[in-house]
N, C-alpha and C. Protein backbone atom coordinates (compact mmCIF):
# COMPACT_ATOMS: atom_id res chain seq x y z
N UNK A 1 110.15 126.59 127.62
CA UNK A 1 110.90 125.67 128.44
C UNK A 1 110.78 124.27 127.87
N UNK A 2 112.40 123.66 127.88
CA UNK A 2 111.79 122.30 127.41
C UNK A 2 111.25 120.94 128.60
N UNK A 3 110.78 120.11 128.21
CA UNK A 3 110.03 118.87 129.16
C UNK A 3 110.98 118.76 129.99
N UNK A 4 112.04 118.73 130.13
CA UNK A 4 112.91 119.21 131.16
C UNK A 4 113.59 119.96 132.09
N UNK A 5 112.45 120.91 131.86
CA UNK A 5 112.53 122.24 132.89
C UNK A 5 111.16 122.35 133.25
N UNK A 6 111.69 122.92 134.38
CA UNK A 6 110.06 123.88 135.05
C UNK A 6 110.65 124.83 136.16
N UNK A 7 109.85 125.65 136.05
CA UNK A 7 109.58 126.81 136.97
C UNK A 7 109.78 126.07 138.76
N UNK A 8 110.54 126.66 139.39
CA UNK A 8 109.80 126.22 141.13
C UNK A 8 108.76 127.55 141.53
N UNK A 9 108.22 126.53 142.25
CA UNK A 9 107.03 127.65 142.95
C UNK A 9 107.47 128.17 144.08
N UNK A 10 107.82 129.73 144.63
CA UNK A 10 108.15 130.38 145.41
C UNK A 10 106.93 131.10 145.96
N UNK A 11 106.74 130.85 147.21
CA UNK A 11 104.78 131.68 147.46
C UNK A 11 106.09 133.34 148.15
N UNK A 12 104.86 134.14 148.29
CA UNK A 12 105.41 135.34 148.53
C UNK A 12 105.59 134.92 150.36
N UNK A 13 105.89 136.09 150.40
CA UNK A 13 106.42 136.29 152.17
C UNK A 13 105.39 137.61 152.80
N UNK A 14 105.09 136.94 153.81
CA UNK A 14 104.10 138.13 154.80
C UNK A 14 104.48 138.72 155.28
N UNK A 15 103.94 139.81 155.66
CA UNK A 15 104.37 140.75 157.05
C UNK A 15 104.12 139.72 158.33
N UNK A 16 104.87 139.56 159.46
CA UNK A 16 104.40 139.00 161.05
C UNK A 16 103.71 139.67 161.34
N UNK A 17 102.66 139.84 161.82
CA UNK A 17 101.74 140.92 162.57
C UNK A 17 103.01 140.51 164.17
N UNK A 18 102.18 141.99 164.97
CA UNK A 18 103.59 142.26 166.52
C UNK A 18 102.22 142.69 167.13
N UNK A 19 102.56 142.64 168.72
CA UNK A 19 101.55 143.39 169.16
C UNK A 19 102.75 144.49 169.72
N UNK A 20 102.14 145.92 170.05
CA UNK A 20 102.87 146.60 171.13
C UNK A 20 103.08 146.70 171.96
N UNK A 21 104.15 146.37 172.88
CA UNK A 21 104.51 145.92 173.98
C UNK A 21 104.98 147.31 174.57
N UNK A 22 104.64 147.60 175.95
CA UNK A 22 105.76 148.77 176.85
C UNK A 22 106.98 148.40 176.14
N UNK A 23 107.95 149.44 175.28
CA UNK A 23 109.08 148.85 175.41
C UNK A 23 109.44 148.38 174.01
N UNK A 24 108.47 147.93 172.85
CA UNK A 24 108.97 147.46 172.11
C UNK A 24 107.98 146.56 171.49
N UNK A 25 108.01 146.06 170.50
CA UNK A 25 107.41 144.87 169.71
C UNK A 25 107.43 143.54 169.67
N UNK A 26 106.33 142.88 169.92
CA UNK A 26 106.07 141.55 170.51
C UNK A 26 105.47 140.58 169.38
N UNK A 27 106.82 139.66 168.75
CA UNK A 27 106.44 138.66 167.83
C UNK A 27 105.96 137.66 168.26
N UNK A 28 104.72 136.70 167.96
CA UNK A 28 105.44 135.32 168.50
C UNK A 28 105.30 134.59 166.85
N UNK A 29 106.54 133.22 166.91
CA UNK A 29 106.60 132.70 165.88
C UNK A 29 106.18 131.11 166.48
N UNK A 30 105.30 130.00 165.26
CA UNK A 30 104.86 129.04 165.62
C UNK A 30 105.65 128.00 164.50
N UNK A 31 106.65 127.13 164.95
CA UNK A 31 106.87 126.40 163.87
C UNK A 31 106.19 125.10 164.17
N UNK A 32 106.03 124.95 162.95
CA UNK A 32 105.39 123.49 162.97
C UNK A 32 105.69 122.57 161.21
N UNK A 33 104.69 121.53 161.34
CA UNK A 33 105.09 120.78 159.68
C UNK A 33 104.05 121.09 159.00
N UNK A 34 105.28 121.27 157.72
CA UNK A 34 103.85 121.97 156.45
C UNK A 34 104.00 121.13 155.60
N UNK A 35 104.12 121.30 154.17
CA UNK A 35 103.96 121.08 153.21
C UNK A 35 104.11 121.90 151.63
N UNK A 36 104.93 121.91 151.25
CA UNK A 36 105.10 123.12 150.25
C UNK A 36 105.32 122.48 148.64
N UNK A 37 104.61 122.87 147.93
CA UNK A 37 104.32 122.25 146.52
C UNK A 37 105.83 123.06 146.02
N UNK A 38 106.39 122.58 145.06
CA UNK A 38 107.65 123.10 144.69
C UNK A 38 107.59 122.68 142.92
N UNK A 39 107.06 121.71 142.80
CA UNK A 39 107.01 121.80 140.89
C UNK A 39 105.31 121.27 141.31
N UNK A 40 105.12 121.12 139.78
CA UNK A 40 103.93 120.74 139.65
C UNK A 40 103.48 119.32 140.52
N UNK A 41 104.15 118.47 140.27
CA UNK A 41 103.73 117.51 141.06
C UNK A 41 104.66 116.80 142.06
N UNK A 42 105.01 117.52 142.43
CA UNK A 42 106.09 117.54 143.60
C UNK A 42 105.85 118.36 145.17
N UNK A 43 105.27 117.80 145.90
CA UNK A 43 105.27 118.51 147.10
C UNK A 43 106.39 117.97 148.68
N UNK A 44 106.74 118.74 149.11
CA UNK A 44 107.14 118.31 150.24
C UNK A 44 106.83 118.31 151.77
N UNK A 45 107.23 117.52 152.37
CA UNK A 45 107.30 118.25 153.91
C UNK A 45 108.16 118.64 154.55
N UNK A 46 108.00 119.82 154.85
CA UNK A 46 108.49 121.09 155.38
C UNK A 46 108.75 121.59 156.90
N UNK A 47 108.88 122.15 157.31
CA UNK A 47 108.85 123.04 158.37
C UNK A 47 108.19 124.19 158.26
N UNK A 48 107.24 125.19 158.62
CA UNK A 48 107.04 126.54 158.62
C UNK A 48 106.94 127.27 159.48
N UNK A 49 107.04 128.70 159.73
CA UNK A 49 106.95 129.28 160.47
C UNK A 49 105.50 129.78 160.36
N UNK A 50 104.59 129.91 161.51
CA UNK A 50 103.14 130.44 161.11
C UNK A 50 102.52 130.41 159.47
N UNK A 51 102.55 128.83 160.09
CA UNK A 51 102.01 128.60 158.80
C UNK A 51 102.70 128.77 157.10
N UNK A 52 103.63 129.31 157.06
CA UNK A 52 103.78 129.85 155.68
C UNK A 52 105.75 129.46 155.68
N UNK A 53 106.13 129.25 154.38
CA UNK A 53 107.75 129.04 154.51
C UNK A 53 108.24 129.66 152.97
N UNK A 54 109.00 130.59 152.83
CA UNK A 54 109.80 131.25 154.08
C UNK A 54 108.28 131.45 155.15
N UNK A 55 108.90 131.74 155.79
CA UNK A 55 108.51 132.91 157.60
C UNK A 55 107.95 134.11 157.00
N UNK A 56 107.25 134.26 158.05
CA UNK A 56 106.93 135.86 157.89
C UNK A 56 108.07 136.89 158.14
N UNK A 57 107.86 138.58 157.22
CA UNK A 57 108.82 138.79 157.48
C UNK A 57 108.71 139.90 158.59
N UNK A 58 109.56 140.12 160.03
CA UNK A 58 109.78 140.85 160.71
C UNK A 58 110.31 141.89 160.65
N UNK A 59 109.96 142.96 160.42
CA UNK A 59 110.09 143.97 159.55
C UNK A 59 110.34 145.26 161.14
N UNK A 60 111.66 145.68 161.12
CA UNK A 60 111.64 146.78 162.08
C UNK A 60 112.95 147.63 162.00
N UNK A 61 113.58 148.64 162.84
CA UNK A 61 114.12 149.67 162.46
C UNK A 61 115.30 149.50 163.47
N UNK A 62 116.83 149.86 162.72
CA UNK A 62 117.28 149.77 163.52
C UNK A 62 117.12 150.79 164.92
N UNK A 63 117.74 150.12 166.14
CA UNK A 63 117.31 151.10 167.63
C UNK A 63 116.27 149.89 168.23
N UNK A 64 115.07 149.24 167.15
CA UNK A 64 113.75 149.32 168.02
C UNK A 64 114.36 147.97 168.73
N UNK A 65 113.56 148.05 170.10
CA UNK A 65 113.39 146.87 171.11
C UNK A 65 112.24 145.60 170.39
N UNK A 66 112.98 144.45 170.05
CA UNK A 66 112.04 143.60 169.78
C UNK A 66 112.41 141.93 170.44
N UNK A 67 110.78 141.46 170.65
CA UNK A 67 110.78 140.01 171.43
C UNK A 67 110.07 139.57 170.35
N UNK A 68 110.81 138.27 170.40
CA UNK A 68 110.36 137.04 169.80
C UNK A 68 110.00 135.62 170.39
N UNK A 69 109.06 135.26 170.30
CA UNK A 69 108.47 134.21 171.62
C UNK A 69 108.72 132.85 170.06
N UNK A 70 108.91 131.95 170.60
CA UNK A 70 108.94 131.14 169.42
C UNK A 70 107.90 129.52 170.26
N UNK A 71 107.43 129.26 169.62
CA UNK A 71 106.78 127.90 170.30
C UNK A 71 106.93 126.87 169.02
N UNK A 72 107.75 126.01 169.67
CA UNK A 72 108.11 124.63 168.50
C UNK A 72 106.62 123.64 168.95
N UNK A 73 105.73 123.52 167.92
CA UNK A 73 105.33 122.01 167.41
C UNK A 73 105.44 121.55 166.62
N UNK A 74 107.16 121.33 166.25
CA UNK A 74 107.48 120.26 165.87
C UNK A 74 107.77 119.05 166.78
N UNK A 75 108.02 118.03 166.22
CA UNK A 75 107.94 116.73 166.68
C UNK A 75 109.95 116.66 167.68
N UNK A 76 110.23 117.82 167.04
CA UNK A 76 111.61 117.74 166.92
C UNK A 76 112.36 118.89 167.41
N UNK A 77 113.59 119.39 167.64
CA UNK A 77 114.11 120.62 168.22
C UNK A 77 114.39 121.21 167.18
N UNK A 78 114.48 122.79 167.35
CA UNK A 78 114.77 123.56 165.96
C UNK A 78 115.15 124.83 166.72
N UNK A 79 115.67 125.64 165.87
CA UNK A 79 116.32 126.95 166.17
C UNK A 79 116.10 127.89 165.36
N UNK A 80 116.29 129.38 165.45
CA UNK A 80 115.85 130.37 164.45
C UNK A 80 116.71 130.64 164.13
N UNK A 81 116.91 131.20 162.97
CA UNK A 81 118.22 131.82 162.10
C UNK A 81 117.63 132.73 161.51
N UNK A 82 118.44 133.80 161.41
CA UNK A 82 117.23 135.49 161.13
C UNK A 82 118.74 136.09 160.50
N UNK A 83 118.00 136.97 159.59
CA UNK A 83 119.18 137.79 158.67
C UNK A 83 118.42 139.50 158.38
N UNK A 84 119.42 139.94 158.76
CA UNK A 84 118.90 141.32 158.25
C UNK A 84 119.58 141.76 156.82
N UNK A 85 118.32 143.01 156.90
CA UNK A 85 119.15 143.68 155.28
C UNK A 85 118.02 145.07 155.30
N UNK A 86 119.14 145.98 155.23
CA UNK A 86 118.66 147.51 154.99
C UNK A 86 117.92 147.81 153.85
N UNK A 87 117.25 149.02 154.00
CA UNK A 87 116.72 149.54 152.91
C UNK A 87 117.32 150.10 152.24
């Protein structure tokens, strides 16, 4: 690479841990402000979901019943945006 390139840093993505609920699977998600290094000496501030950005990933089947509890501490209002994709 030349002095004018670099790599971005992408961290991997987690599983959400759920608890089992009567009924279905019980997320909760915590956003708050992070911080995410993106080149070498370049970091930002962020948003994350439990800690980590991307989000953890919510991993379930189509059919299943699932809740998502979300608690914003951010300073600010925010919303979830969620995408699926099959196996």
């Amino acid at each position: 690479m030349s002095v004018w390139e670099q790599r971005l840093m992408v961290p991997d993505s987690k599983k959400a841990k759920y608890k089992q609920v009567q009924g279905g699977r019980y997320f909760k998600l915590t956003a708050q402000p992070g911080h995410q290094k993106i080149l070498k000496d370049v970091t930002l501030d962020i948003h994350v979901y439990n800690g980590s950005s991307p989000g953890p990933l919510i991993i379930v089947n189509e059919g299943d019943r699932v809740y998502i509890e979300v608690e914003n501490q951010l300073s600010e209002k925010t919303a979830l945006h969620v995408h699926g994709i099959s196996k």
